[in-house]
PDB file of N, CA and C in Angstrom:
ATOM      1  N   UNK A   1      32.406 -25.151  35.542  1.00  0.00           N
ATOM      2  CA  UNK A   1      32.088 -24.586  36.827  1.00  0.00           C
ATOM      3  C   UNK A   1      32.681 -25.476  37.912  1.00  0.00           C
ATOM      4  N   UNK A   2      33.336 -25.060  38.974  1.00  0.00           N
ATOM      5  CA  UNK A   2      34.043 -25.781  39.843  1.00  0.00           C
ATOM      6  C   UNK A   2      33.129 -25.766  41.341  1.00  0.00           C
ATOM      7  N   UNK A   3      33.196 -26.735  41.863  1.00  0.00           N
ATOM      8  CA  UNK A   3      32.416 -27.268  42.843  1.00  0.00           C
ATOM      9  C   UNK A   3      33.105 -27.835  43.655  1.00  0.00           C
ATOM     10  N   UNK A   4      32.928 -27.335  45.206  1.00  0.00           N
ATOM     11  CA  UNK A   4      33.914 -27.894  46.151  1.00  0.00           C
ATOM     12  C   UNK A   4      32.738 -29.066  46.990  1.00  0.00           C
ATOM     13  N   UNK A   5      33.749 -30.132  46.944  1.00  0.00           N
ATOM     14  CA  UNK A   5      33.246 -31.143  47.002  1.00  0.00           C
ATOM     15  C   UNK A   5      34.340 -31.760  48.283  1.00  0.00           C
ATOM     16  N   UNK A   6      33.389 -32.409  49.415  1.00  0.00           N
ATOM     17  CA  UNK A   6      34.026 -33.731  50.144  1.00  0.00           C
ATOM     18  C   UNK A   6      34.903 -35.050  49.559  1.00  0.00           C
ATOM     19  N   UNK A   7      36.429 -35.203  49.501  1.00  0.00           N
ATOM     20  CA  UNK A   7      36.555 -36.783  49.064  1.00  0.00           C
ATOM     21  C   UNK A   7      37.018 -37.151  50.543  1.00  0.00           C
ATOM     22  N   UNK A   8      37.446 -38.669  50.503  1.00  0.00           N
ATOM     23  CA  UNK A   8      37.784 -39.445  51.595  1.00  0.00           C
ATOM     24  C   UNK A   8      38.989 -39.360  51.580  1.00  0.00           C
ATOM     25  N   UNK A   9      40.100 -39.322  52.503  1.00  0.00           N
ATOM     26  CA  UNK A   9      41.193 -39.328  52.423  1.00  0.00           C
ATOM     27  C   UNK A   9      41.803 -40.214  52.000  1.00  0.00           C
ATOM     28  N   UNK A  10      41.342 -41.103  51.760  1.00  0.00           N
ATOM     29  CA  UNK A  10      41.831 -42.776  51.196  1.00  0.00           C
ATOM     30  C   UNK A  10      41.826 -42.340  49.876  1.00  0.00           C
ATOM     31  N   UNK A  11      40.871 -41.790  49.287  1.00  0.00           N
ATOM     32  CA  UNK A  11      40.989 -41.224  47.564  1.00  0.00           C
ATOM     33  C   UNK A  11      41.942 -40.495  47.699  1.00  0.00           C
ATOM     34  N   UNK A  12      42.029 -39.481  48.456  1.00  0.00           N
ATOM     35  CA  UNK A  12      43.298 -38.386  47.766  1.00  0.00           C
ATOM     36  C   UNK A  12      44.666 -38.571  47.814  1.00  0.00           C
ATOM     37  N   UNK A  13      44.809 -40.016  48.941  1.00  0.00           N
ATOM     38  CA  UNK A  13      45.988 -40.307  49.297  1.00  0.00           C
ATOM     39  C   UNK A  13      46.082 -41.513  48.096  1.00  0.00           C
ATOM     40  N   UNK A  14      45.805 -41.914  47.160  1.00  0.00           N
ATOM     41  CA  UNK A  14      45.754 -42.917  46.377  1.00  0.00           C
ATOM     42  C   UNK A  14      45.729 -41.776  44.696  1.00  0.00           C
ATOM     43  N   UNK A  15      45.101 -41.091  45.011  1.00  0.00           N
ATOM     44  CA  UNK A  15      45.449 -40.272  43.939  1.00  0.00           C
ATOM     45  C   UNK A  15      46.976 -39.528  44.189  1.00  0.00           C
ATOM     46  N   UNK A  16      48.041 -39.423  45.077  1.00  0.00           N
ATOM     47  CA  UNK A  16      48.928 -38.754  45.191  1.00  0.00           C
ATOM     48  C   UNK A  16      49.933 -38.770  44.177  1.00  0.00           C
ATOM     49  N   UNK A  17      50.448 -40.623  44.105  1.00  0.00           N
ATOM     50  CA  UNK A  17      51.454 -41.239  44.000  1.00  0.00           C
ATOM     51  C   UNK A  17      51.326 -40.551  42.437  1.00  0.00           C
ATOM     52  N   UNK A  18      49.680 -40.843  41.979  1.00  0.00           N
ATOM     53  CA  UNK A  18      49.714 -40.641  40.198  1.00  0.00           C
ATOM     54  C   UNK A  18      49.703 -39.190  39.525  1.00  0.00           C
ATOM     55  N   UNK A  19      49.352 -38.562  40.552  1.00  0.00           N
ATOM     56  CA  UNK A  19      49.683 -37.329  40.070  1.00  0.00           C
ATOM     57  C   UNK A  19      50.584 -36.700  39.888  1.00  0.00           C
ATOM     58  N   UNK A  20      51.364 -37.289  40.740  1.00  0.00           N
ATOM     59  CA  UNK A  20      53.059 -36.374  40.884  1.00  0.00           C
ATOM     60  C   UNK A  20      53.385 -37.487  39.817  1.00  0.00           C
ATOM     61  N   UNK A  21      53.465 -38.258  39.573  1.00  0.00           N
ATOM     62  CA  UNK A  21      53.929 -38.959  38.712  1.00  0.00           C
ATOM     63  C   UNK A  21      54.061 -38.229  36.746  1.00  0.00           C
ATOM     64  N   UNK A  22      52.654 -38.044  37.020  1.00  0.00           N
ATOM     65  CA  UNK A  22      51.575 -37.534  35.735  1.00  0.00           C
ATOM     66  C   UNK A  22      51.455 -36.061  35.751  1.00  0.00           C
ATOM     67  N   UNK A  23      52.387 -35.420  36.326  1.00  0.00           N
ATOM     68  CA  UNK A  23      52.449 -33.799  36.545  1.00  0.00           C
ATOM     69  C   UNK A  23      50.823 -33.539  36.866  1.00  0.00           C
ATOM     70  N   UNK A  24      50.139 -33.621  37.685  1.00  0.00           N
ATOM     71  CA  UNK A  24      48.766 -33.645  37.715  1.00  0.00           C
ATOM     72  C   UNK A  24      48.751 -33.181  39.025  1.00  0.00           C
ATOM     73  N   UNK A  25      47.665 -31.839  39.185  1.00  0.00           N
ATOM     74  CA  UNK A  25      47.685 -32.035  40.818  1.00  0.00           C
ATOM     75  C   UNK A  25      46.690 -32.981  41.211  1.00  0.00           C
ATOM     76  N   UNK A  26      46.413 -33.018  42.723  1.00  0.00           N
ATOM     77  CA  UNK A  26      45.733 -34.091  43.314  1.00  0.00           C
ATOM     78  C   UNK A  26      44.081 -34.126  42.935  1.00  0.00           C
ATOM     79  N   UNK A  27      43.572 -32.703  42.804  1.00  0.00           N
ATOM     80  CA  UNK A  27      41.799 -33.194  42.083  1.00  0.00           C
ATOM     81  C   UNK A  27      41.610 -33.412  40.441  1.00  0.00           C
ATOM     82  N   UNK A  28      43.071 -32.717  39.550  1.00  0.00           N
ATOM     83  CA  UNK A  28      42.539 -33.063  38.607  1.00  0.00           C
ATOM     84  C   UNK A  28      43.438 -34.119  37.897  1.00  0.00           C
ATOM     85  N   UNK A  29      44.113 -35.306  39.096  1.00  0.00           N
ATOM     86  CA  UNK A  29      44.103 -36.696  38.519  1.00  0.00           C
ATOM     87  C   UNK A  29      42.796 -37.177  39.376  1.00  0.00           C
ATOM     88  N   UNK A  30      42.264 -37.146  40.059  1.00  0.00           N
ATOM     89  CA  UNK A  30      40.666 -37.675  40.182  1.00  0.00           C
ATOM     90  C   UNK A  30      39.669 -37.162  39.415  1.00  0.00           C
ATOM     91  N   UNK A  31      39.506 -35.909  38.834  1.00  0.00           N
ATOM     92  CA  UNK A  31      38.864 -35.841  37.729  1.00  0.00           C
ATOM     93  C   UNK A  31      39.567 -36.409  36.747  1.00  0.00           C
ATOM     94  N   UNK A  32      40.373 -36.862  36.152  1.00  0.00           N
ATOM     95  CA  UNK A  32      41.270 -37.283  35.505  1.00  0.00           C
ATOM     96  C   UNK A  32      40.549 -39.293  35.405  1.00  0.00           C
ATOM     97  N   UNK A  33      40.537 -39.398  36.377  1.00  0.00           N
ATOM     98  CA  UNK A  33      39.754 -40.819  36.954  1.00  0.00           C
ATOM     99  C   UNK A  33      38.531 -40.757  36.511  1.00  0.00           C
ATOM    100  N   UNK A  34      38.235 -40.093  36.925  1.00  0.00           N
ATOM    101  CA  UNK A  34      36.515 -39.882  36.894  1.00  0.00           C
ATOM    102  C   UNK A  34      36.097 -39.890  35.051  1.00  0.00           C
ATOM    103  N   UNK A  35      36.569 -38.737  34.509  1.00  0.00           N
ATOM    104  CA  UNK A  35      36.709 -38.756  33.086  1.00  0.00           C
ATOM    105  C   UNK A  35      36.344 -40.203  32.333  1.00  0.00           C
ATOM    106  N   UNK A  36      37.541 -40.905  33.011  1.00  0.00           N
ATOM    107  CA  UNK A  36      37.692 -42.668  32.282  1.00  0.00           C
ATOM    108  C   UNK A  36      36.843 -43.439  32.728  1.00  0.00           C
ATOM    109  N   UNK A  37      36.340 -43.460  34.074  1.00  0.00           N
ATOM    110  CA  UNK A  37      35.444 -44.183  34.553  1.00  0.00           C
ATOM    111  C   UNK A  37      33.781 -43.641  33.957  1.00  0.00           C
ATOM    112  N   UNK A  38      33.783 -42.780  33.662  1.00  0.00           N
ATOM    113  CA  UNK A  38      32.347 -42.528  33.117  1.00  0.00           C
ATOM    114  C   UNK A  38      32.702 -42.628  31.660  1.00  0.00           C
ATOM    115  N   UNK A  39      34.067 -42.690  30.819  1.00  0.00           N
ATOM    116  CA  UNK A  39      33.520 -43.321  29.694  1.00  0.00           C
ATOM    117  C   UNK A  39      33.755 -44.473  29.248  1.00  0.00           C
ATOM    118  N   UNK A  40      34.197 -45.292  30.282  1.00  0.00           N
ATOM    119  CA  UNK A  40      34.088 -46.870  30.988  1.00  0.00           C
ATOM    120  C   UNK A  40      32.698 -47.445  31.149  1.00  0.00           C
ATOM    121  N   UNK A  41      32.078 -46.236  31.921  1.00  0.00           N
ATOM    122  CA  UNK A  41      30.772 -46.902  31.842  1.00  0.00           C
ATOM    123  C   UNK A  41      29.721 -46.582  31.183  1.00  0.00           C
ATOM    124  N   UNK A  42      29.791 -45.824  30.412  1.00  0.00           N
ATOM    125  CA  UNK A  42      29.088 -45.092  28.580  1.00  0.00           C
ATOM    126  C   UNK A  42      29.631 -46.593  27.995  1.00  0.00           C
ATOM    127  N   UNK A  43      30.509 -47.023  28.026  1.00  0.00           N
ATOM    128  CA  UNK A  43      31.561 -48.054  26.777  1.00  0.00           C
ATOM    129  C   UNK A  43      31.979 -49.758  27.666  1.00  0.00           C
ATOM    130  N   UNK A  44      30.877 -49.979  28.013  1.00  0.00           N
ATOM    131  CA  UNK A  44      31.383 -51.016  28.781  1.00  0.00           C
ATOM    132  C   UNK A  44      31.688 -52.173  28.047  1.00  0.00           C
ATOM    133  N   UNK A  45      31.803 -52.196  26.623  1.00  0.00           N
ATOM    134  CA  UNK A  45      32.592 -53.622  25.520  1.00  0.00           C
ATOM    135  C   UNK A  45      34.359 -53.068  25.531  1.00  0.00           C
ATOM    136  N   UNK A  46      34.372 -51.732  25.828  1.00  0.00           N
ATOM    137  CA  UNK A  46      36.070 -51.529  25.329  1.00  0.00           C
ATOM    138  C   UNK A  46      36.665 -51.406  26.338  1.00  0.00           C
ATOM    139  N   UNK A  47      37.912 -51.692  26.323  1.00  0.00           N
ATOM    140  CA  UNK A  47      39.109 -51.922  26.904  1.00  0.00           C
ATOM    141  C   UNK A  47      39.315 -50.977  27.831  1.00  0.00           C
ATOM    142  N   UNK A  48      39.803 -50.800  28.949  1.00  0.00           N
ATOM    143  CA  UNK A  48      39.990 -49.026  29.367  1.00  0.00           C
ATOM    144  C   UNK A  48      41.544 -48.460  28.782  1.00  0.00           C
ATOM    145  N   UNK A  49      42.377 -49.172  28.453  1.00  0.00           N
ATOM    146  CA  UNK A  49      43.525 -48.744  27.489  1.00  0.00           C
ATOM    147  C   UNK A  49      43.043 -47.783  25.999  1.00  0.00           C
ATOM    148  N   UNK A  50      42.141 -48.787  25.253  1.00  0.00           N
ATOM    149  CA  UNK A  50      41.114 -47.708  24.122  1.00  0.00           C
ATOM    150  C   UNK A  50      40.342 -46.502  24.740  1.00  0.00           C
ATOM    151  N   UNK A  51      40.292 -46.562  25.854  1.00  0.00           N
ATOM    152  CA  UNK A  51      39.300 -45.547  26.183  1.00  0.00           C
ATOM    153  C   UNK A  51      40.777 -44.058  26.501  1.00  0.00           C
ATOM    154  N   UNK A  52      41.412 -44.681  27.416  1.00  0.00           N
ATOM    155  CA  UNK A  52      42.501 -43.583  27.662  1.00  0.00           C
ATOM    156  C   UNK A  52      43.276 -43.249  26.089  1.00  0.00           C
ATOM    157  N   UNK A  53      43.331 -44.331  25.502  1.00  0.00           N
ATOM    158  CA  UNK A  53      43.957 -43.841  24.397  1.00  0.00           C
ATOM    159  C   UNK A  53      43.231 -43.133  23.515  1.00  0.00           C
ATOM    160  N   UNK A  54      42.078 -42.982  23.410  1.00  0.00           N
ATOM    161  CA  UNK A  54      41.048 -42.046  22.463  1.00  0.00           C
ATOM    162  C   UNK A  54      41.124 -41.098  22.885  1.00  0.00           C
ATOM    163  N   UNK A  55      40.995 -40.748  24.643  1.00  0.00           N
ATOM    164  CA  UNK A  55      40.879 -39.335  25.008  1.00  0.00           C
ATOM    165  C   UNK A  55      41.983 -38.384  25.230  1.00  0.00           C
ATOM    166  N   UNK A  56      43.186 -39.551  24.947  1.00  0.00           N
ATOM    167  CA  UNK A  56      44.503 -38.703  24.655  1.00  0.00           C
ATOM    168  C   UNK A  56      44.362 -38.165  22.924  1.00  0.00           C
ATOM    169  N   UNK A  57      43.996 -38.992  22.010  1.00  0.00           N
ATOM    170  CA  UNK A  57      43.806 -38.419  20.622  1.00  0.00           C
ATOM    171  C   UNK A  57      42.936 -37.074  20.529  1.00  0.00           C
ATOM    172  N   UNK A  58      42.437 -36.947  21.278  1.00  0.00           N
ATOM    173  CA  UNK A  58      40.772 -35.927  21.198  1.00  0.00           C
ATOM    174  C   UNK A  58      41.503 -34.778  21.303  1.00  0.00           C
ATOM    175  N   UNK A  59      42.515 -34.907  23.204  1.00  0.00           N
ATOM    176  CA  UNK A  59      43.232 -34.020  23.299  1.00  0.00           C
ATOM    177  C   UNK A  59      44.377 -33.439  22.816  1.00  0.00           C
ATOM    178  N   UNK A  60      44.928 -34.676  21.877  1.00  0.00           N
ATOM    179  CA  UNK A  60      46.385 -34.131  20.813  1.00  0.00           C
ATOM    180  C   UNK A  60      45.570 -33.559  19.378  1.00  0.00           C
ATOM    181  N   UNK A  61      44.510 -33.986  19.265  1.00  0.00           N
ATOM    182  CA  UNK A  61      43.652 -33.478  17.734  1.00  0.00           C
ATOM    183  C   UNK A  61      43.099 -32.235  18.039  1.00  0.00           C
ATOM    184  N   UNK A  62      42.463 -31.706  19.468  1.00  0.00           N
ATOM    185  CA  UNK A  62      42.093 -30.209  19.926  1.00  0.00           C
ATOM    186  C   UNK A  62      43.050 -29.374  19.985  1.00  0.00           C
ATOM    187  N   UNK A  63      44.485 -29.880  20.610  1.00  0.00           N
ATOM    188  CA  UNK A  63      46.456 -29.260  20.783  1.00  0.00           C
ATOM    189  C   UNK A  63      46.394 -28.933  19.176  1.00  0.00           C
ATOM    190  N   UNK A  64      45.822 -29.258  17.955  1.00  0.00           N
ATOM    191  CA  UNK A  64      46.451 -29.353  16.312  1.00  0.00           C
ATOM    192  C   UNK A  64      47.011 -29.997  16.157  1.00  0.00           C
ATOM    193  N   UNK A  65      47.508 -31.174  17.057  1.00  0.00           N
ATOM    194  CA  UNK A  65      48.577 -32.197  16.665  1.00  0.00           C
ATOM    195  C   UNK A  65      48.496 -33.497  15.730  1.00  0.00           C
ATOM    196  N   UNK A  66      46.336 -33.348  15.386  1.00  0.00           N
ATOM    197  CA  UNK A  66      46.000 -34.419  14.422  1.00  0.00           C
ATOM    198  C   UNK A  66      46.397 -34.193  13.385  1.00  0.00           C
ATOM    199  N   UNK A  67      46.408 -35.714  13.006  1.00  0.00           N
ATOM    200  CA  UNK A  67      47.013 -35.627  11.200  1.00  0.00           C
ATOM    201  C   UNK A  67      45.519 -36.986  10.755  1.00  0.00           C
ATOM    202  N   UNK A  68      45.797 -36.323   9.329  1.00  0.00           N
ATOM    203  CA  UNK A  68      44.541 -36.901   8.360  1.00  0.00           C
ATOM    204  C   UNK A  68      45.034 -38.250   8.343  1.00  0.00           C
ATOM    205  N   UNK A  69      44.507 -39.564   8.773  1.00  0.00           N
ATOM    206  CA  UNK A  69      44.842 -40.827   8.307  1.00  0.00           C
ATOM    207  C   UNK A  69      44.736 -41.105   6.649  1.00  0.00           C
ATOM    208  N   UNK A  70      44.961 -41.768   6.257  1.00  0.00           N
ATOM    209  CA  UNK A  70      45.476 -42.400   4.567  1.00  0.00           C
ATOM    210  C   UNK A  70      45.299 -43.866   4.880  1.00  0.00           C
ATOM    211  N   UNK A  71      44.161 -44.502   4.075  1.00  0.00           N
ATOM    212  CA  UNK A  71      44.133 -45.676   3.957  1.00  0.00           C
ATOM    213  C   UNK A  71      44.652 -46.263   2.726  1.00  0.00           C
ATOM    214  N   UNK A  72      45.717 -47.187   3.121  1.00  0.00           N
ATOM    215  CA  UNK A  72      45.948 -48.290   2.339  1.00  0.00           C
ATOM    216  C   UNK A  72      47.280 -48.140   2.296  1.00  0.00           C
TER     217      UNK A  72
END
């Protein structure tokens, strides 16, 4: 459900640079932020690199792009 919400212009102008960067438009690289920062702060022992990198796996394993690991 989408909710129109007040940001500060200092956020959206700081979110610009990364979105165009990240093909992202401007609210959903701040939801995009937001995402990591709340599971930053669910996970406050891990890294925020592990954290972005898990929720890129979640989203390449939901795409079908997971593959079964093989130990050893």
């Amino acid at each position: 459900m989408a909710t129109a919400m007040k940001l500060s212009d200092e956020l959206v102008e700081a979110a610009r640079p990364y979105a165009t960067a990240m093909h992202r438009s401007i609210p959903k690289q701040i939801e995009y932020w937001a995402r990591i920062g709340k599971a930053a702060e669910d996970n406050p022992d891990l890294p925020v690199g592990f954290i972005t990198d898990t929720l890129i796996g979640i989203e390449e394993d939901r795409a079908g792009m997971g593959k079964e690991y093989k130990f050893g």
